[in-house]
C-alpha atoms as a PDB file:
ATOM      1  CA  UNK A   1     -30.870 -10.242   0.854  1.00  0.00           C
ATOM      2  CA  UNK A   2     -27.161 -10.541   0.168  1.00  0.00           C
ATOM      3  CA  UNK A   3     -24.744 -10.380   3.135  1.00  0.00           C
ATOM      4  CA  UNK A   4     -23.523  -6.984   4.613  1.00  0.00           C
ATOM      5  CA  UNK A   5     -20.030  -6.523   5.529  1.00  0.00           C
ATOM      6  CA  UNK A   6     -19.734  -3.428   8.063  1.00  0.00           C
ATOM      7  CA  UNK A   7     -16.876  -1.536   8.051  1.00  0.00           C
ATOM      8  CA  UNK A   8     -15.021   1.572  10.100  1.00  0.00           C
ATOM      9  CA  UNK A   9     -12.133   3.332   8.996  1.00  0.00           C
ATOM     10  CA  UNK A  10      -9.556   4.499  10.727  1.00  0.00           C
ATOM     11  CA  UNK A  11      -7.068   7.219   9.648  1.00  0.00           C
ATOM     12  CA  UNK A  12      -5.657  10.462  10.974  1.00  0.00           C
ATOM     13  CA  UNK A  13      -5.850  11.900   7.104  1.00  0.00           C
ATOM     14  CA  UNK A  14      -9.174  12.583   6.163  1.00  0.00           C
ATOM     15  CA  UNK A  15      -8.414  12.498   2.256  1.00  0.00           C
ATOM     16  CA  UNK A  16      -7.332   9.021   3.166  1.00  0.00           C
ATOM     17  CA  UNK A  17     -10.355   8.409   5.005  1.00  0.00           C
ATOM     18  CA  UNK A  18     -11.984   9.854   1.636  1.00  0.00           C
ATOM     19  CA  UNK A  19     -10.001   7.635  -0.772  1.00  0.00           C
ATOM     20  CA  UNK A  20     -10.948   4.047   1.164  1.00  0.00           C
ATOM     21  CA  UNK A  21     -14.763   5.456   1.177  1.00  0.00           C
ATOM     22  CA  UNK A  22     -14.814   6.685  -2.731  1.00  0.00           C
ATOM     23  CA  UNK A  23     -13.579   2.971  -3.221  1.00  0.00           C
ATOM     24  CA  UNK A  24     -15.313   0.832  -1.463  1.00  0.00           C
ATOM     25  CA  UNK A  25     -18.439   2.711  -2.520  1.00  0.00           C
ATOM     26  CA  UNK A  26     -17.162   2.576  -6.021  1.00  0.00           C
ATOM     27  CA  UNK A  27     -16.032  -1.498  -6.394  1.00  0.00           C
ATOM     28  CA  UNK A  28     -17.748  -2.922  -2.756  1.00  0.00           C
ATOM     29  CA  UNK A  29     -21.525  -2.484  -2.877  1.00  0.00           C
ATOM     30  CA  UNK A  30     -21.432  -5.914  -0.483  1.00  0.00           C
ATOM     31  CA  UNK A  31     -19.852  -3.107   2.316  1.00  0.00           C
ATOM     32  CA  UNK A  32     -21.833  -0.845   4.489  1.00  0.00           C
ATOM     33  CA  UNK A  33     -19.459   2.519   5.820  1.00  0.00           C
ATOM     34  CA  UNK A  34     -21.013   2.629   9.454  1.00  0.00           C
ATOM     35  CA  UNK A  35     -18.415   4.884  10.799  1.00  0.00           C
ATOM     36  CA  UNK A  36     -15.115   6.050  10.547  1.00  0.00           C
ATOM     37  CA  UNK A  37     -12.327   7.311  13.335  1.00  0.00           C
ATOM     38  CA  UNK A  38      -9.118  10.385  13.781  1.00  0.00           C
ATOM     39  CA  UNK A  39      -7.815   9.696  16.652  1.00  0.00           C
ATOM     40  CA  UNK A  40      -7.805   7.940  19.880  1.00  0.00           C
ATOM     41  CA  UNK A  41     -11.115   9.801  21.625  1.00  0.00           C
ATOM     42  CA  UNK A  42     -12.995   8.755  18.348  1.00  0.00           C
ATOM     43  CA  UNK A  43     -11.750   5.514  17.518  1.00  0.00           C
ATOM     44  CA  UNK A  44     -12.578   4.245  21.550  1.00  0.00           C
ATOM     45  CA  UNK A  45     -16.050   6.176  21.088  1.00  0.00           C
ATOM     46  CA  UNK A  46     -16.886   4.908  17.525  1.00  0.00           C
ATOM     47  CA  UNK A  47     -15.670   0.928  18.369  1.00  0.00           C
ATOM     48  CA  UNK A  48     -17.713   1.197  21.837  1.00  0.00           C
ATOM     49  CA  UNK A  49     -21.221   2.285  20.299  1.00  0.00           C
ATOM     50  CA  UNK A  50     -20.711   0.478  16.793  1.00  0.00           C
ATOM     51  CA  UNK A  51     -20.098  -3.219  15.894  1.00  0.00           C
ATOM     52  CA  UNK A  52     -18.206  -3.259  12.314  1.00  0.00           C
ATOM     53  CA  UNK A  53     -17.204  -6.758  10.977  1.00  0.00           C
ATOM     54  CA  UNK A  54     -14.259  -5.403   9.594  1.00  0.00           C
ATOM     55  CA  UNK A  55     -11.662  -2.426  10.634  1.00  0.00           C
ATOM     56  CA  UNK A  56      -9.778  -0.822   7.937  1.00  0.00           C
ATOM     57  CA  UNK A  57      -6.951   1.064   9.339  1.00  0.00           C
ATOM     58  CA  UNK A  58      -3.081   2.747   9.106  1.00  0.00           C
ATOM     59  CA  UNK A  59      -1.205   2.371  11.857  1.00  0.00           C
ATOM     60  CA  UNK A  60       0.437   5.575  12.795  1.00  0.00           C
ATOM     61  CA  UNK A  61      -2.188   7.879  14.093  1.00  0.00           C
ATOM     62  CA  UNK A  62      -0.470  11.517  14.460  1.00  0.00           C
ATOM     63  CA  UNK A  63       2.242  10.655  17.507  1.00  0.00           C
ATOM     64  CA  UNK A  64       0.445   7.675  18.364  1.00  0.00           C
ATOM     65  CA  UNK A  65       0.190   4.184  17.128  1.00  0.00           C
ATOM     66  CA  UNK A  66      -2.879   2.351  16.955  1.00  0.00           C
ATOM     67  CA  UNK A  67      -1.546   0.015  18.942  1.00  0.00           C
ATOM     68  CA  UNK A  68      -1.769   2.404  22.290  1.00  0.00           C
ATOM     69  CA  UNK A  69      -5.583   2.777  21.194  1.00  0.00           C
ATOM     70  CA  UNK A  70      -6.576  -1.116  19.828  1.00  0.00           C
ATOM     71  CA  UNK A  71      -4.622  -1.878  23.332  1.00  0.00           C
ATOM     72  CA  UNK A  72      -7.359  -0.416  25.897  1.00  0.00           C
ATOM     73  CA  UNK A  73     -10.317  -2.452  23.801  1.00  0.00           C
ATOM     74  CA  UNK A  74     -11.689  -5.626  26.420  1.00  0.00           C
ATOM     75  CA  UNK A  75     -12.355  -7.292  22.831  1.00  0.00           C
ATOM     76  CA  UNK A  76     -11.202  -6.976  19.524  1.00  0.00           C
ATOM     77  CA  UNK A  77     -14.229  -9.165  17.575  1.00  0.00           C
ATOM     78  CA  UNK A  78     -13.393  -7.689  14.065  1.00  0.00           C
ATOM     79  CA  UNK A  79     -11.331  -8.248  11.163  1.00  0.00           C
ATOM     80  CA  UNK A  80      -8.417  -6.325  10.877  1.00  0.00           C
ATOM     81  CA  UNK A  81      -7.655  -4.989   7.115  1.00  0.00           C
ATOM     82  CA  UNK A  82      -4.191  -3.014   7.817  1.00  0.00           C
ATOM     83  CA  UNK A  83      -3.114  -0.634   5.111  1.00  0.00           C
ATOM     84  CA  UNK A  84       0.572   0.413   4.258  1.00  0.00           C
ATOM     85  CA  UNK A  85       2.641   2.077   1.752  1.00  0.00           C
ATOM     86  CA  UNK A  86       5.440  -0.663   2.249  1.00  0.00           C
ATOM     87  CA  UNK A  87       6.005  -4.156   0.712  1.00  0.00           C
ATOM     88  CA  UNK A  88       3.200  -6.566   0.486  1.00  0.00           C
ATOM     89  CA  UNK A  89       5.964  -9.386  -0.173  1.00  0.00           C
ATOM     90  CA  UNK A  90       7.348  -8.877   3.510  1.00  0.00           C
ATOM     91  CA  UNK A  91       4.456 -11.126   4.396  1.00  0.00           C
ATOM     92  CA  UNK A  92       4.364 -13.711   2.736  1.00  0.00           C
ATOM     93  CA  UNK A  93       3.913 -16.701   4.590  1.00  0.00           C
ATOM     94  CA  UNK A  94       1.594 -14.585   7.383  1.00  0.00           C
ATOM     95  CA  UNK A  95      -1.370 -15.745   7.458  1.00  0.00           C
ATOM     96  CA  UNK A  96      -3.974 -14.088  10.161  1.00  0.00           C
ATOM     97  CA  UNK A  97      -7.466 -15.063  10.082  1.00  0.00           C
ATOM     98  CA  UNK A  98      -8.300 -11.605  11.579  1.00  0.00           C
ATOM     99  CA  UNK A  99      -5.595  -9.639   9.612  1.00  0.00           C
ATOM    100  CA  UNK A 100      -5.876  -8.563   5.806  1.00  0.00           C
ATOM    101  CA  UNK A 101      -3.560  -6.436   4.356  1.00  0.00           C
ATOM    102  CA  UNK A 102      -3.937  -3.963   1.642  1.00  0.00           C
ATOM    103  CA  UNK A 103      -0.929  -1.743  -0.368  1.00  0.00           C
ATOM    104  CA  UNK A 104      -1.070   1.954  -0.682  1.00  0.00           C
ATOM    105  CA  UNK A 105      -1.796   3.269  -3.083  1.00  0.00           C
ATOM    106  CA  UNK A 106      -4.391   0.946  -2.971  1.00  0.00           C
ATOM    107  CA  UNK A 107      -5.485  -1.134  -6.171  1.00  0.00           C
ATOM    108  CA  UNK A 108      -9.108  -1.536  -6.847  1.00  0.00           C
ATOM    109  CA  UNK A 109      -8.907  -5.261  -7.572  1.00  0.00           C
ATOM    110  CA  UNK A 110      -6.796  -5.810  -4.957  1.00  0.00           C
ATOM    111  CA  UNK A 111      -9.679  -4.360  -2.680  1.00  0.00           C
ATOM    112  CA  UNK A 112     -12.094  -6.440  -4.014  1.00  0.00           C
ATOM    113  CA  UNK A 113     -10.374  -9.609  -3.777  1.00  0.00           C
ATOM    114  CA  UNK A 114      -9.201  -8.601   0.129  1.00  0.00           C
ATOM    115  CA  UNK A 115     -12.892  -7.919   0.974  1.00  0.00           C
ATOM    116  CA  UNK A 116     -13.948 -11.226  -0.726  1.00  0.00           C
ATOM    117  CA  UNK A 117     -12.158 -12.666   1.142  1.00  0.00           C
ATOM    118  CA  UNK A 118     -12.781 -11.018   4.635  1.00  0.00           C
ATOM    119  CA  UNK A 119     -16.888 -12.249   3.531  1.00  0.00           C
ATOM    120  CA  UNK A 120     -15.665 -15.817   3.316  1.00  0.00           C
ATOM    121  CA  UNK A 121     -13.788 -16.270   6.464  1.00  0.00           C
ATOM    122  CA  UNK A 122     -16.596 -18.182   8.854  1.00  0.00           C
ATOM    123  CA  UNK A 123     -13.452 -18.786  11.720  1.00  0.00           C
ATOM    124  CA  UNK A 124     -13.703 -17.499  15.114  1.00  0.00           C
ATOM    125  CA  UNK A 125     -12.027 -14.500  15.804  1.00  0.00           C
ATOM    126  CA  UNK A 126      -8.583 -15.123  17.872  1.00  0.00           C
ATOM    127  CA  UNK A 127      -8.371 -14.157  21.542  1.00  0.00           C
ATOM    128  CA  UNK A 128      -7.527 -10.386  22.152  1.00  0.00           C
ATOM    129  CA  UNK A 129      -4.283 -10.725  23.025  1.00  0.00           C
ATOM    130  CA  UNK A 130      -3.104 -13.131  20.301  1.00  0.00           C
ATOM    131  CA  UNK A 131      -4.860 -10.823  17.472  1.00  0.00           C
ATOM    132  CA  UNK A 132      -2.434  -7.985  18.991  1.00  0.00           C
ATOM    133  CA  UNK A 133       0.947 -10.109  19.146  1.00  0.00           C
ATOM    134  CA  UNK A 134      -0.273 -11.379  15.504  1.00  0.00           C
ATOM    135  CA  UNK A 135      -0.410  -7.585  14.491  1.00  0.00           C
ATOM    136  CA  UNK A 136       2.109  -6.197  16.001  1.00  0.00           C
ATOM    137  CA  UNK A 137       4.337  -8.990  14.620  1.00  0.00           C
ATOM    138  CA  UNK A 138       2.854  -8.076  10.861  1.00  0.00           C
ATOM    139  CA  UNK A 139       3.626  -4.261  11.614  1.00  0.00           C
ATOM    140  CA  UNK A 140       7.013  -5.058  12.336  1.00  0.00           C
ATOM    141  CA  UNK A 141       8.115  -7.172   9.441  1.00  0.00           C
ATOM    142  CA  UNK A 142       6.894  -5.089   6.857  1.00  0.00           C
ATOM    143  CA  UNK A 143       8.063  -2.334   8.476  1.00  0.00           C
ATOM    144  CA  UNK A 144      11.558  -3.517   7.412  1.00  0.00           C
ATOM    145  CA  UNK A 145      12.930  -1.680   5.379  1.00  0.00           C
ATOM    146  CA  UNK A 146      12.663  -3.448   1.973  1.00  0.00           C
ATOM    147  CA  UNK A 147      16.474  -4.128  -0.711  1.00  0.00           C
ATOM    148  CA  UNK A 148      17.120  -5.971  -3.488  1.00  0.00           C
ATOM    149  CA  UNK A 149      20.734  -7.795  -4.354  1.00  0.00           C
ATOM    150  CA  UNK A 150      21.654  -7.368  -7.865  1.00  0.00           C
ATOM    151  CA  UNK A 151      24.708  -8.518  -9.305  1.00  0.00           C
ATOM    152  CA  UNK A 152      26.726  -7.508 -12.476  1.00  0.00           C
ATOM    153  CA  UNK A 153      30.472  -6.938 -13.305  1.00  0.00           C
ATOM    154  CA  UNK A 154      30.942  -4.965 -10.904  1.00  0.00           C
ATOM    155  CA  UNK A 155      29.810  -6.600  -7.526  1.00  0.00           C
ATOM    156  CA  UNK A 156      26.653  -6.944  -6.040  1.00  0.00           C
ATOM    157  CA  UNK A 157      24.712  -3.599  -4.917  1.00  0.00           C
ATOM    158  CA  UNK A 158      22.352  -3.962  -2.428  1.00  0.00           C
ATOM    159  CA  UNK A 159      19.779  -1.161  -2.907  1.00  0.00           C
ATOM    160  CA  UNK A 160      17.428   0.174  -0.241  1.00  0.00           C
ATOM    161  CA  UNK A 161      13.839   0.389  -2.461  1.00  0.00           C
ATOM    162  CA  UNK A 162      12.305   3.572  -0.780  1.00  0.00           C
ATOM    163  CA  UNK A 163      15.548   5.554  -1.870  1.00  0.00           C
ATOM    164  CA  UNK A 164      15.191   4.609  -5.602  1.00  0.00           C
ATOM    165  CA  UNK A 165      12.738   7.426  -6.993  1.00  0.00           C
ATOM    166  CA  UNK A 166      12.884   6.082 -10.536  1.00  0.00           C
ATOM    167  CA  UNK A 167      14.954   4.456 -13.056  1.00  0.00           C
ATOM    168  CA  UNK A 168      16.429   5.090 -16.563  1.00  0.00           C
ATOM    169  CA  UNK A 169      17.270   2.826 -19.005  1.00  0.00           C
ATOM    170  CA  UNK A 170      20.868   3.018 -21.827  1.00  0.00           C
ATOM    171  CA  UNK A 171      21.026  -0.081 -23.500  1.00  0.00           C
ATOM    172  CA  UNK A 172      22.294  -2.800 -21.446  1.00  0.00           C
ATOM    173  CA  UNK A 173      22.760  -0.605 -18.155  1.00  0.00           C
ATOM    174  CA  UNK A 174      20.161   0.843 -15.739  1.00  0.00           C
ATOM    175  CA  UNK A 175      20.583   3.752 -13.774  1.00  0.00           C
ATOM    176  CA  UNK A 176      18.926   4.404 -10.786  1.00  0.00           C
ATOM    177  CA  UNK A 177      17.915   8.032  -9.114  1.00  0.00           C
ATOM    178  CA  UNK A 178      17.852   7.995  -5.345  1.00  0.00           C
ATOM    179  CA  UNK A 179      16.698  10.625  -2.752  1.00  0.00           C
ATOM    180  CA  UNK A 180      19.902  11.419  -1.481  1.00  0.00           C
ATOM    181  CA  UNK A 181      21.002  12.678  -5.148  1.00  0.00           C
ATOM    182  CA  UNK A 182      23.811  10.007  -5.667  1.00  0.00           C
ATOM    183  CA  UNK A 183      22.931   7.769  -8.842  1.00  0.00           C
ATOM    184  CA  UNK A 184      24.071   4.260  -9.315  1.00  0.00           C
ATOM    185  CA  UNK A 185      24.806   2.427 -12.831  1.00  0.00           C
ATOM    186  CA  UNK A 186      24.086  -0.989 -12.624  1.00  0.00           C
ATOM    187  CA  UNK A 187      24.824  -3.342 -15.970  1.00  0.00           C
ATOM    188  CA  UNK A 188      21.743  -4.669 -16.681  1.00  0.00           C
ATOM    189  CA  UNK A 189      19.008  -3.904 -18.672  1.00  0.00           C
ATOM    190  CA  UNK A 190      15.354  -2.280 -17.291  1.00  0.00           C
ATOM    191  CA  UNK A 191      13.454  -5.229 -18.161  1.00  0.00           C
ATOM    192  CA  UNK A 192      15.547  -7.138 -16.202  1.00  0.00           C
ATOM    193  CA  UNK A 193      15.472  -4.513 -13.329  1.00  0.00           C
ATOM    194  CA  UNK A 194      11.550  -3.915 -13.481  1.00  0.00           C
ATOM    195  CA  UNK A 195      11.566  -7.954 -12.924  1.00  0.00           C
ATOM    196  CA  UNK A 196      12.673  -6.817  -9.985  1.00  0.00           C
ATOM    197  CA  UNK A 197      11.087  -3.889  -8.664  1.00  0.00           C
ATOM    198  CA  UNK A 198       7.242  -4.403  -9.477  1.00  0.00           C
ATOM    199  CA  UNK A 199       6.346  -6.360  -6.829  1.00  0.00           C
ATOM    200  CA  UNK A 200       7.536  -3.255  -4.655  1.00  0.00           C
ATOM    201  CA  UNK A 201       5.404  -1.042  -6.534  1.00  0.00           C
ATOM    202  CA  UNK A 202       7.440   0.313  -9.315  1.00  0.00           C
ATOM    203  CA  UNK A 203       5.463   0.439 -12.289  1.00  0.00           C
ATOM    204  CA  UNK A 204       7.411   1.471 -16.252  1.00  0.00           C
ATOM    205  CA  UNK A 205       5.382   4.140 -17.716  1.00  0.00           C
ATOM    206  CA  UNK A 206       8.107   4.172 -20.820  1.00  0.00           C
ATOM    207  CA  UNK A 207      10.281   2.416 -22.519  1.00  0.00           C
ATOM    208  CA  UNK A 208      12.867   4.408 -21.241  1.00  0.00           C
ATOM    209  CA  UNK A 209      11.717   4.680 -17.256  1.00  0.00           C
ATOM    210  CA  UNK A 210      10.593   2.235 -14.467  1.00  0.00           C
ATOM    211  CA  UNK A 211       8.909   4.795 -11.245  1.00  0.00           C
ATOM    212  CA  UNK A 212       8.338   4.228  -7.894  1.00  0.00           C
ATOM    213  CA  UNK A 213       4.646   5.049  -7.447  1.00  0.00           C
ATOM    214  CA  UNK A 214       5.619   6.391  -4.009  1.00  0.00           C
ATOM    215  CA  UNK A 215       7.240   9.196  -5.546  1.00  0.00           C
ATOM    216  CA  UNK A 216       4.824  10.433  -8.422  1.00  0.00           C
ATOM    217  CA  UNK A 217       3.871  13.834  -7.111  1.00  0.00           C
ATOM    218  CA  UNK A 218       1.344  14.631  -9.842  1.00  0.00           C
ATOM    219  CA  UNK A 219       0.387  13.369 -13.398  1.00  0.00           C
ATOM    220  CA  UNK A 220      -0.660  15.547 -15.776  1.00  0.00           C
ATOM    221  CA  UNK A 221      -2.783  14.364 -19.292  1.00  0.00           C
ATOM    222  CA  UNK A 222      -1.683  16.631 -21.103  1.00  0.00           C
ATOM    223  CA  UNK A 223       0.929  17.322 -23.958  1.00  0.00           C
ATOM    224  CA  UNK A 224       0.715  13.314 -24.333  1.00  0.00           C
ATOM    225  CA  UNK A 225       0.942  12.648 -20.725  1.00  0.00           C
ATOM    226  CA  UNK A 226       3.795  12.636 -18.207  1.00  0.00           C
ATOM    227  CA  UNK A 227       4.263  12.536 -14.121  1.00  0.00           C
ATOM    228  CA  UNK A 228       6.427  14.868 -12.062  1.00  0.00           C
ATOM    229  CA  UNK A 229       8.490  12.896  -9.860  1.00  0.00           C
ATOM    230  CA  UNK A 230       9.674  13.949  -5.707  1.00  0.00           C
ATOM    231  CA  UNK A 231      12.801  15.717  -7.267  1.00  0.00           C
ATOM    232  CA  UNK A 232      10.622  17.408  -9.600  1.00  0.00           C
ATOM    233  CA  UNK A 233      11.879  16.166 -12.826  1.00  0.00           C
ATOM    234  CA  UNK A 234       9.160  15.022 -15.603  1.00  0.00           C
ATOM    235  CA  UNK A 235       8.809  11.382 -17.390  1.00  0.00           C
ATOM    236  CA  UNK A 236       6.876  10.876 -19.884  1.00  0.00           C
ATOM    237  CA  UNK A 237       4.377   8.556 -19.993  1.00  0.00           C
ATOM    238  CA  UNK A 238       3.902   5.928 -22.982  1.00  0.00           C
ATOM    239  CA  UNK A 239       0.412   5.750 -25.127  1.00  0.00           C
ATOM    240  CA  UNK A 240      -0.015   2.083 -24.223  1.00  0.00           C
ATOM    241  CA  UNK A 241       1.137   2.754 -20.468  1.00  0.00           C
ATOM    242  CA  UNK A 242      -1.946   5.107 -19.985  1.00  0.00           C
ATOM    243  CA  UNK A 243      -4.617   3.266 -18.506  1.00  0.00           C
ATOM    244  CA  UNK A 244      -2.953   0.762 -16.343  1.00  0.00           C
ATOM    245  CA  UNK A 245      -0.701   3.894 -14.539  1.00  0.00           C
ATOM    246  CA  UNK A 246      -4.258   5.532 -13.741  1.00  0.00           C
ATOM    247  CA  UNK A 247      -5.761   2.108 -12.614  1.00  0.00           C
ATOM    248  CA  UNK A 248      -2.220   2.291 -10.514  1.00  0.00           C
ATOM    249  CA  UNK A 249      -2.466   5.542  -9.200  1.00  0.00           C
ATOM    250  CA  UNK A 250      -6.385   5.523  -8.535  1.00  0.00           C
ATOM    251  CA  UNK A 251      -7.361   8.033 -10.916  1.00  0.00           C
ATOM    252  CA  UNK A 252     -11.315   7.620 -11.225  1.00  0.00           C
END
């Protein structure tokens, strides 16, 4: 019989909780869903009558962090897959045996590979207290709020990546639309800007527009396609963009 990889979720958002299940039941038939966790009575009662091999969880738990919860366990003898909407590139070079990482939203073959992986790791699991300083240290560093330097005639601009909600391309410049409604022109072109921006989950449904994924608030199919943005304003979305934005934004 092939090997069984138990798993408990943990999320205060039970369409999250939803999403992580619908997945793993979709692409991980290797992982058994033994239980899953709200808050801190559950999570301490679920982790003290079930033994999962691996923990999938967000951090922020309502006005607690798991941290106050994972903190009051004698042991911690699972894996730790941690899942957040910020930069996966923040880590780089942090390697935890116990600790995975996953991006929201999250990708399907990016789940597979992380759970692959989890199967394959035959180490020891690290003492208590250096699994905690290990993933408290993770939390914090990609938990910094990601920029990008780009320089042009102009200067460089050193852009704060949450703020961008999308941007537009005219010829050789790029203009970006932030949250707080004031627009920046930089002089150089989108491909050169989506170089840029992809790896923090910006994806370019058009010719015309690079999104931040973060900010899609719906996507409708028809009329030839398009997503409403955060501000409200609608892009439309390119023939041959299609399929990898829905592989992107998890539409099954």
């Amino acid at each position: 019989m092939d090997e069984v990889l138990k798993c408990f979720i943990i999320d205060d958002e039970k369409k999250d909780r939803e999403n992580i299940s619908l997945l793993l039941n979709t692409y991980c038939p290797q992982v058994e869903i033994i239980g899953e966790a709200w808050d801190k009575e559950s999570i301490l009662k679920g982790l003290s009558t079930v033994q999962p091999d691996v923990v999938f969880l967000d951090v922020q738990l309502g006005s607690l962090t798991i941290f106050d919860v994972l903190e009051e366990l004698e042991v911690i003898d699972f894996k730790i897959i941690f899942i957040s909407a910020y930069n996966q590139y923040a880590v780089e070079g942090y390697k935890y045996n116990a600790i995975g990482y996953l991006l929201k939203p999250i990708d399907p073959k990016t789940l597979v590979e992380v759970i692959d992986k989890t199967m394959q790791l035959n180490e020891k699991i690290e003492e208590t207290s250096d699994t905690m300083a290990n993933f408290k240290e993770l939390y914090a560093k990609i938990h910094e709020v990601p920029k990008i330097s780009i320089t042009d005639s102009k200067g460089t601009h050193v852009i704060k990546i949450p703020s961008v909600l999308y941007c537009i391309s005219n010829g050789n410049y790029t203009t970006f639309i932030r949250k707080d409604d004031k627009e920046v022109v930089i002089s150089k072109n989108l491909k050169y800007i989506e170089s840029k921006l992809v790896p923090f989950g910006f994806f370019r449904i058009h010719r015309s527009y690079l999104i931040n994924l973060d900010h899609v608030n719906t996507l409708v199919k028809e009329q030839g396609g398009y997503v409403v943005m955060s501000d409200d304003k609608t892009l439309p979305i390119a023939r041959d963009s299609k399929k990898d934005l829905y592989i992107k934004l998890n539409v099954i």
